[in-house]
Protein backbone atom coordinates (compact mmCIF):
# COMPACT_ATOMS: atom_id res chain seq x y z
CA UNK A 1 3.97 8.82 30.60
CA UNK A 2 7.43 8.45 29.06
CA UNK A 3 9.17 10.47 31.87
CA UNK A 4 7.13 8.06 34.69
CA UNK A 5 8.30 4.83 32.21
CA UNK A 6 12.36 5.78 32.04
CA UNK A 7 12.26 7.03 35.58
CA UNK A 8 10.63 3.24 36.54
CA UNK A 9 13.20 1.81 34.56
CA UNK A 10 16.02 3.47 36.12
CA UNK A 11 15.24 2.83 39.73
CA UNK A 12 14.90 -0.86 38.50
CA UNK A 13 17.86 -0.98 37.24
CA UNK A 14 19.33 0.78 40.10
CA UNK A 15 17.92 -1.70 42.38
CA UNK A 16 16.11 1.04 43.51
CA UNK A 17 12.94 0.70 46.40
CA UNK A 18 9.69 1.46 44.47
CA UNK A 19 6.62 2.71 46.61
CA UNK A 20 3.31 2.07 44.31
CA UNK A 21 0.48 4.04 45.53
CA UNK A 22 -3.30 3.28 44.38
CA UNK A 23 -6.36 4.46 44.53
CA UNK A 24 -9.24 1.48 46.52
CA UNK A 25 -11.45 1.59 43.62
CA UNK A 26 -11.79 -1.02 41.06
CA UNK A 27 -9.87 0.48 38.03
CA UNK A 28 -6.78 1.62 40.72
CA UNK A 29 -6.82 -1.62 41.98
CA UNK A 30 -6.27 -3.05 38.68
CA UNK A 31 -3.97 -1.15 37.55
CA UNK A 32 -1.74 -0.80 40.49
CA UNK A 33 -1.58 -4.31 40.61
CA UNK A 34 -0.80 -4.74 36.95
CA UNK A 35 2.27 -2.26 37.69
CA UNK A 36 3.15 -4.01 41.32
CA UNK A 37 3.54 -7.10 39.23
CA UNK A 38 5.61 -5.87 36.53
CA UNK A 39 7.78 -4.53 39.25
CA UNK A 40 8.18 -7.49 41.66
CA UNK A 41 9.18 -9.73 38.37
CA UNK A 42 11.54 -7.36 37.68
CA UNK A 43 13.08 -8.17 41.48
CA UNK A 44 13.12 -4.42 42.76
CA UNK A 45 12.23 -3.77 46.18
CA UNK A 46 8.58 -2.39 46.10
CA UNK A 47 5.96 -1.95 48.38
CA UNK A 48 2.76 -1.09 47.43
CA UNK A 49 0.25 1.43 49.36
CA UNK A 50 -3.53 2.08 48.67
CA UNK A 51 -5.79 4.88 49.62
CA UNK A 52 -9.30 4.30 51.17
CA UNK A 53 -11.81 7.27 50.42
CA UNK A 54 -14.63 7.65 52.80
């Protein structure tokens, strides 16, 4: 988790794009919006991607 947190960090302060990509279900919806959030506030370029499982 620290590696994915500084490497986060550096490609916002890099300015950076940031693809997000989460899983359809209701925890990886959650969460992936929880971190899509963090990173639009933190005006990054980001885009954000789910999976759908059949």
């Amino acid at each position: 988790m620290k590696e994915a947190v500084e490497r986060i960090n550096k490609a916002i302060e890099e300015q950076e794009s940031i693809v997000i990509f989460g899983d359809y279900d209701a925890d990886g919806v959650t969460s992936t919006s929880v971190l899509f959030t963090y990173i639009k506030r933190a005006v990054c370029d980001s885009r954000l991607l789910y999976s759908r499982s059949i």
